[in-house]
PDB file of N, CA and C in Angstrom:
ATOM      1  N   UNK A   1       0.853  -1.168   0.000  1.00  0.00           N
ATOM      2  CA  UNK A   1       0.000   0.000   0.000  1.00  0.00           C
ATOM      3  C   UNK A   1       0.905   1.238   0.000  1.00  0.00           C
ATOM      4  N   UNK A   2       0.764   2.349  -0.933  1.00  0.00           N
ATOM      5  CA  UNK A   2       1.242   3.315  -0.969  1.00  0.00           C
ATOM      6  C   UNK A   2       1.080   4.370   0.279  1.00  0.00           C
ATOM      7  N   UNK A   3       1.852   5.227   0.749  1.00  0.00           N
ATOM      8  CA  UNK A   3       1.693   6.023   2.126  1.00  0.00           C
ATOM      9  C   UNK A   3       0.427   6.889   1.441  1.00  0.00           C
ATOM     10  N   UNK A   4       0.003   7.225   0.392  1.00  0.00           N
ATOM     11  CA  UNK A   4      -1.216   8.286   0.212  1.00  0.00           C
ATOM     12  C   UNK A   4      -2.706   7.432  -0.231  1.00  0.00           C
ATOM     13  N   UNK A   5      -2.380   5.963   0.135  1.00  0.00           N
ATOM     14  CA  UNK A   5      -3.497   5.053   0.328  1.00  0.00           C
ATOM     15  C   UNK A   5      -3.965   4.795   1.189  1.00  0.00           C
ATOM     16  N   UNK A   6      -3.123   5.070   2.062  1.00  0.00           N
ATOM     17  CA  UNK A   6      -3.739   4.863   3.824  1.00  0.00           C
ATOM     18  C   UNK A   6      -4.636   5.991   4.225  1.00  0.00           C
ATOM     19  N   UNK A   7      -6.077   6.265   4.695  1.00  0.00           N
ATOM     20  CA  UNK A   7      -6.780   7.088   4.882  1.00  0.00           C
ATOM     21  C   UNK A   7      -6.590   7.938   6.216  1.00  0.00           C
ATOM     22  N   UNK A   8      -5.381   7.183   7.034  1.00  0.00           N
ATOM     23  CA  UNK A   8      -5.150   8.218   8.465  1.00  0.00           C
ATOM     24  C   UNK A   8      -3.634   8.600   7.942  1.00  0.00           C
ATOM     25  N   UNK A   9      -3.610   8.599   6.790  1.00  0.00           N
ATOM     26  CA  UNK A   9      -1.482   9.162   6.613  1.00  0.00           C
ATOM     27  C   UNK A   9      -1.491  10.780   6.309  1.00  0.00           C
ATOM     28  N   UNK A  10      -1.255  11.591   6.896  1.00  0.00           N
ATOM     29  CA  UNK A  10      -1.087  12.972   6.549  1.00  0.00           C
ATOM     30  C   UNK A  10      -0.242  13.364   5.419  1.00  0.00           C
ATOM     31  N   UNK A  11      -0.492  14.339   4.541  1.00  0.00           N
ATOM     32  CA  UNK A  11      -0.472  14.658   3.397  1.00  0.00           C
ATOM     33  C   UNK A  11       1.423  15.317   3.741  1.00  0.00           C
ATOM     34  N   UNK A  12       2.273  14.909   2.910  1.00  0.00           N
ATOM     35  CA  UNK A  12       3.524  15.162   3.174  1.00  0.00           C
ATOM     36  C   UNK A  12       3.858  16.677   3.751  1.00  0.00           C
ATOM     37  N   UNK A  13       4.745  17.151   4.541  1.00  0.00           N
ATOM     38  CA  UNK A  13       4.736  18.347   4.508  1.00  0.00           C
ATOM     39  C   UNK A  13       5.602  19.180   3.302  1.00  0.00           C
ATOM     40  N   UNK A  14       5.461  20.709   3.129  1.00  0.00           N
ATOM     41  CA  UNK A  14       6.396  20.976   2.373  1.00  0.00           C
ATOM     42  C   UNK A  14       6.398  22.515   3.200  1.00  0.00           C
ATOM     43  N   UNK A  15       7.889  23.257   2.796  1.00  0.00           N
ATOM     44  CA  UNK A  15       7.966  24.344   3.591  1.00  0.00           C
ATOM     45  C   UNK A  15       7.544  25.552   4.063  1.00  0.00           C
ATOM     46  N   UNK A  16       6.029  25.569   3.323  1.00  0.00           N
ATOM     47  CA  UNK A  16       5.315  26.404   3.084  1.00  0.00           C
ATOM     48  C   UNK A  16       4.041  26.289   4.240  1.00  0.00           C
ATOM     49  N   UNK A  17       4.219  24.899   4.536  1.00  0.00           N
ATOM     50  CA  UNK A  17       2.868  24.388   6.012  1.00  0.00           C
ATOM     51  C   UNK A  17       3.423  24.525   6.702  1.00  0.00           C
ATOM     52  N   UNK A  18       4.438  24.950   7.295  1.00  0.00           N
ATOM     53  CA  UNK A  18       3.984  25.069   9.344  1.00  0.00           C
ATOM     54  C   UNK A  18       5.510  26.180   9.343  1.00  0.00           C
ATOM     55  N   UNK A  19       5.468  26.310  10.623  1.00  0.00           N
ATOM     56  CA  UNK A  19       6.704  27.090  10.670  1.00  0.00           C
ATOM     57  C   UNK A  19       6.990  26.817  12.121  1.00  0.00           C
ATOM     58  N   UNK A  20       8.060  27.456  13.169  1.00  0.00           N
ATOM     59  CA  UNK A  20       8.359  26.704  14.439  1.00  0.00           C
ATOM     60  C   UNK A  20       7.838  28.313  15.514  1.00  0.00           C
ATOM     61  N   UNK A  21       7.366  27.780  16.535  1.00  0.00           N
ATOM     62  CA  UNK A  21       7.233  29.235  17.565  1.00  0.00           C
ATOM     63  C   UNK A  21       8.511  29.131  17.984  1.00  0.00           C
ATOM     64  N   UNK A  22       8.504  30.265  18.793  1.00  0.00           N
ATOM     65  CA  UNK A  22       9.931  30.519  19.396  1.00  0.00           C
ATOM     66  C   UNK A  22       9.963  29.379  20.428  1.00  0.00           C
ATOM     67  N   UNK A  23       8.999  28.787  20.981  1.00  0.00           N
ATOM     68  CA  UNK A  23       9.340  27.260  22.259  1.00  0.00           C
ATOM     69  C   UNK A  23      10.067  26.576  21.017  1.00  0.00           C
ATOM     70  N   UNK A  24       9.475  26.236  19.982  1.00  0.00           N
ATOM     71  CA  UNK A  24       9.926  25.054  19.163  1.00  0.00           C
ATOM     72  C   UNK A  24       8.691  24.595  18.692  1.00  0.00           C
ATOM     73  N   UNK A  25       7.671  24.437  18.592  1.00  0.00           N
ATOM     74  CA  UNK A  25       6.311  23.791  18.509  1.00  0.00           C
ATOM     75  C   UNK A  25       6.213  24.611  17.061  1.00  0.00           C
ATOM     76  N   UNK A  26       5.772  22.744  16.175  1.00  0.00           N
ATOM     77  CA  UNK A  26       5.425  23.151  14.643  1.00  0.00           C
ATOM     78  C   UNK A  26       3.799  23.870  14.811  1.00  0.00           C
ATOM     79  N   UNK A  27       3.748  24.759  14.060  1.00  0.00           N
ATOM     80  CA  UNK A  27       2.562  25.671  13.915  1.00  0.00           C
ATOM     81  C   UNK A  27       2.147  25.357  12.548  1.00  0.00           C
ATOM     82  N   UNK A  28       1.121  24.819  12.392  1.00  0.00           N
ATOM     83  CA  UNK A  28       0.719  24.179  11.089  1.00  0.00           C
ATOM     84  C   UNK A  28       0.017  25.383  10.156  1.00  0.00           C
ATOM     85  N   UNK A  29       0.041  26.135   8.760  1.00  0.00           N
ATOM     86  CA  UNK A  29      -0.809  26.977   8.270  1.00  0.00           C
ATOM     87  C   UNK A  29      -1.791  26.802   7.745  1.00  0.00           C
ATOM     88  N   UNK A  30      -2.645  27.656   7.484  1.00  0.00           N
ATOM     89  CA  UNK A  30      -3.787  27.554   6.940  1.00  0.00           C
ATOM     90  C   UNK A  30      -3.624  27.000   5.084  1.00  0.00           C
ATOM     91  N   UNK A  31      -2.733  26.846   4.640  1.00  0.00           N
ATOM     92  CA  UNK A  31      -2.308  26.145   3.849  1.00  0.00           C
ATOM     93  C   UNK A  31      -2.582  24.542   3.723  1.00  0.00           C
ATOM     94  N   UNK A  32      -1.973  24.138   4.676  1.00  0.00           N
ATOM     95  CA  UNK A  32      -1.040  22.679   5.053  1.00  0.00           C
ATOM     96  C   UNK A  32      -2.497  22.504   5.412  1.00  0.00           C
ATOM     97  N   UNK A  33      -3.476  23.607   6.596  1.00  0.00           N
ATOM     98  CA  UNK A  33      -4.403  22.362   6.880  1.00  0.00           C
ATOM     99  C   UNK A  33      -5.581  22.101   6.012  1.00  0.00           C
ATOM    100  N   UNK A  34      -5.582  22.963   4.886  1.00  0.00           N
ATOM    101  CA  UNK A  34      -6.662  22.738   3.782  1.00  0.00           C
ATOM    102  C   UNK A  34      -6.346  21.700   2.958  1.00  0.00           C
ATOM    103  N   UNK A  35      -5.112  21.587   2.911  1.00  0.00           N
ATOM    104  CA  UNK A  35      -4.499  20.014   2.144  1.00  0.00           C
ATOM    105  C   UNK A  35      -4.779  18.872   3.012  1.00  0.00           C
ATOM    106  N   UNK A  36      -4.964  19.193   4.414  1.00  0.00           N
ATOM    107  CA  UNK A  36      -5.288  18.045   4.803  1.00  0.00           C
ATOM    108  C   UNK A  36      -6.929  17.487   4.782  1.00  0.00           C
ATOM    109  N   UNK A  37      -7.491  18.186   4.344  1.00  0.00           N
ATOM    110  CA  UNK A  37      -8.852  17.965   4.413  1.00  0.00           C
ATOM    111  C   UNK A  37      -9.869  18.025   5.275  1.00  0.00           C
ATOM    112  N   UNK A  38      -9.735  17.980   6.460  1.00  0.00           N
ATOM    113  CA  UNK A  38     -10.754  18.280   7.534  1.00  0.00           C
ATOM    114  C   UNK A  38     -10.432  18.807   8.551  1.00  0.00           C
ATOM    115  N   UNK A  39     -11.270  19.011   9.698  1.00  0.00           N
ATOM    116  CA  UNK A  39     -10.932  19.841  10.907  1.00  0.00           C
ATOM    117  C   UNK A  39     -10.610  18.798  11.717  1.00  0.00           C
ATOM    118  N   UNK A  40      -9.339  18.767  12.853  1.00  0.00           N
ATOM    119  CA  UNK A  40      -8.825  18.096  13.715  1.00  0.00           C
ATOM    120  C   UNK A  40      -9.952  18.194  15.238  1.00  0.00           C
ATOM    121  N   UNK A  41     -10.573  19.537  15.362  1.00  0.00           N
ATOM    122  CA  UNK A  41     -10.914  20.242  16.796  1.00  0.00           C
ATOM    123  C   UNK A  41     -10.063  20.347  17.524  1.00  0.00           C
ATOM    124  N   UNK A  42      -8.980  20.536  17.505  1.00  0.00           N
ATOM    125  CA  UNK A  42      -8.086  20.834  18.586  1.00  0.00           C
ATOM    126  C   UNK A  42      -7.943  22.727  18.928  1.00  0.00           C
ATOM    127  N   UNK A  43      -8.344  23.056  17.859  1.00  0.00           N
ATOM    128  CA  UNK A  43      -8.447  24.614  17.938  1.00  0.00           C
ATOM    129  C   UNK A  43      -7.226  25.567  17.572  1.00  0.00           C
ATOM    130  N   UNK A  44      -6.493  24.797  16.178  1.00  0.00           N
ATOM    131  CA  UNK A  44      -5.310  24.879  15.262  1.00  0.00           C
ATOM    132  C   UNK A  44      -5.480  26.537  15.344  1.00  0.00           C
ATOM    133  N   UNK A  45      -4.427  27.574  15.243  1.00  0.00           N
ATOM    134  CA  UNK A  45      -4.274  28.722  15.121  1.00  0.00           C
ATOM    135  C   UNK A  45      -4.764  29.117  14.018  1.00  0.00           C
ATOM    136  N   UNK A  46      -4.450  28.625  13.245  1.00  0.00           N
ATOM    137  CA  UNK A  46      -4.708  29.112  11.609  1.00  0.00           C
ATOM    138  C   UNK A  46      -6.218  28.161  10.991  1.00  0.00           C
ATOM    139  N   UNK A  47      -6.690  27.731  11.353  1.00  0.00           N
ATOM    140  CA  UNK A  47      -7.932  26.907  11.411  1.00  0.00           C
ATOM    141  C   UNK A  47      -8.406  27.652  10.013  1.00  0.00           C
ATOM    142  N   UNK A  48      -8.656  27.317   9.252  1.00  0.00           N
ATOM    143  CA  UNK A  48      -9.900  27.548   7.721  1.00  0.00           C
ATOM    144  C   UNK A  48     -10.919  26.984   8.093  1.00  0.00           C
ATOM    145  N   UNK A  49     -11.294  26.249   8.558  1.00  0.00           N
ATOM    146  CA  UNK A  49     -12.797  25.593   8.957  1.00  0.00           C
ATOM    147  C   UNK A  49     -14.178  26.457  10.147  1.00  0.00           C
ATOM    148  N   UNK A  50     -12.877  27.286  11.119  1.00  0.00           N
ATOM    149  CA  UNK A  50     -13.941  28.222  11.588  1.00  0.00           C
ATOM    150  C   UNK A  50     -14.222  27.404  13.440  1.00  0.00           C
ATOM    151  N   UNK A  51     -13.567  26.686  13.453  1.00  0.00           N
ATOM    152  CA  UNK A  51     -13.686  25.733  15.020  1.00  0.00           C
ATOM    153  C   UNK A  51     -13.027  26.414  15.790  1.00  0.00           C
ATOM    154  N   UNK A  52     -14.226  26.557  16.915  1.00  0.00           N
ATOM    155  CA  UNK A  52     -14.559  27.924  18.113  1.00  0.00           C
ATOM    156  C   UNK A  52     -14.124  26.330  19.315  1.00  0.00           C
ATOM    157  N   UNK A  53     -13.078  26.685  20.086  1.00  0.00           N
ATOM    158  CA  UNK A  53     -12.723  25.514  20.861  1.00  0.00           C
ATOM    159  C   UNK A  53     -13.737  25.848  21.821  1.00  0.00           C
ATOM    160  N   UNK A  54     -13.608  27.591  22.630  1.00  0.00           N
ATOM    161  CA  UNK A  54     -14.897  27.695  23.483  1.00  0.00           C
ATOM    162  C   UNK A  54     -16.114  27.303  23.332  1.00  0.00           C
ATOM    163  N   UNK A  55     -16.947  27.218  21.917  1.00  0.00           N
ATOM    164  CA  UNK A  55     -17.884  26.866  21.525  1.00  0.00           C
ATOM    165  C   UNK A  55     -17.996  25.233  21.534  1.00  0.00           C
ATOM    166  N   UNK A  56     -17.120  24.304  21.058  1.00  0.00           N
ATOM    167  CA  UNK A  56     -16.418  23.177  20.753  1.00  0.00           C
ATOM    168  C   UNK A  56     -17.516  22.858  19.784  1.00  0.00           C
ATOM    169  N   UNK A  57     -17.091  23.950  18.641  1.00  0.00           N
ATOM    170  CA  UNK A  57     -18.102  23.488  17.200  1.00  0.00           C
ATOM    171  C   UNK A  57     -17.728  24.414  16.600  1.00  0.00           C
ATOM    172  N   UNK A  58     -17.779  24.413  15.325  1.00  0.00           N
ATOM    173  CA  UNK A  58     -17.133  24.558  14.100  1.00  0.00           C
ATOM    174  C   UNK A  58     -18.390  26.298  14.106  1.00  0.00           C
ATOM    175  N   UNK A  59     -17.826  27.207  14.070  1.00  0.00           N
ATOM    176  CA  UNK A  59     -18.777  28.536  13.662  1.00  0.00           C
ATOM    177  C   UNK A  59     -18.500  29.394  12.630  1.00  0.00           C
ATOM    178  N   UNK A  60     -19.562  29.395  11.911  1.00  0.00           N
ATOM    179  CA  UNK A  60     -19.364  30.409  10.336  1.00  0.00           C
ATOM    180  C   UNK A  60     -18.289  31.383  11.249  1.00  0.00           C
ATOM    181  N   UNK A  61     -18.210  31.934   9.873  1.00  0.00           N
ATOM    182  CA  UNK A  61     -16.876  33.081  10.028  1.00  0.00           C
ATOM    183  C   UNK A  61     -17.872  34.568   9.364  1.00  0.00           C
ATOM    184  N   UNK A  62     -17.574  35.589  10.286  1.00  0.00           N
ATOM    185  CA  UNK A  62     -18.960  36.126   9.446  1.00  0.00           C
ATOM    186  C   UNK A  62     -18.095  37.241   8.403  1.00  0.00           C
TER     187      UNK A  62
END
């Protein structure tokens, strides 16, 4: 099975998805996570999907 056949394998990175905070922690972009296809809920910084962690649900963007 190819790694982009497996339905839980994340989409490769390239240098343009994430970048490092000053701790060290990869910060994923709003790029990288539209390639990945769906919302995690963890309440990603750069989120495109619109997921309100306070809310813990996904809210239009107005």
């Amino acid at each position: 099975m190819a790694p982009m056949d497996d339905p839980y394998s994340s989409p490769p990175l390239d240098p343009e998805d994430f970048y490092r905070s000053a701790e060290g922690y990869i910060i994923f972009t709003e790029k990288y996570l539209l390639k990945r296809g769906y919302c995690c809920k963890n309440g990603c910084k750069h989120c495109p999907y619109g997921f309100d962690r306070k809310a813990g649900r996904i809210v239009p963007k107005k």
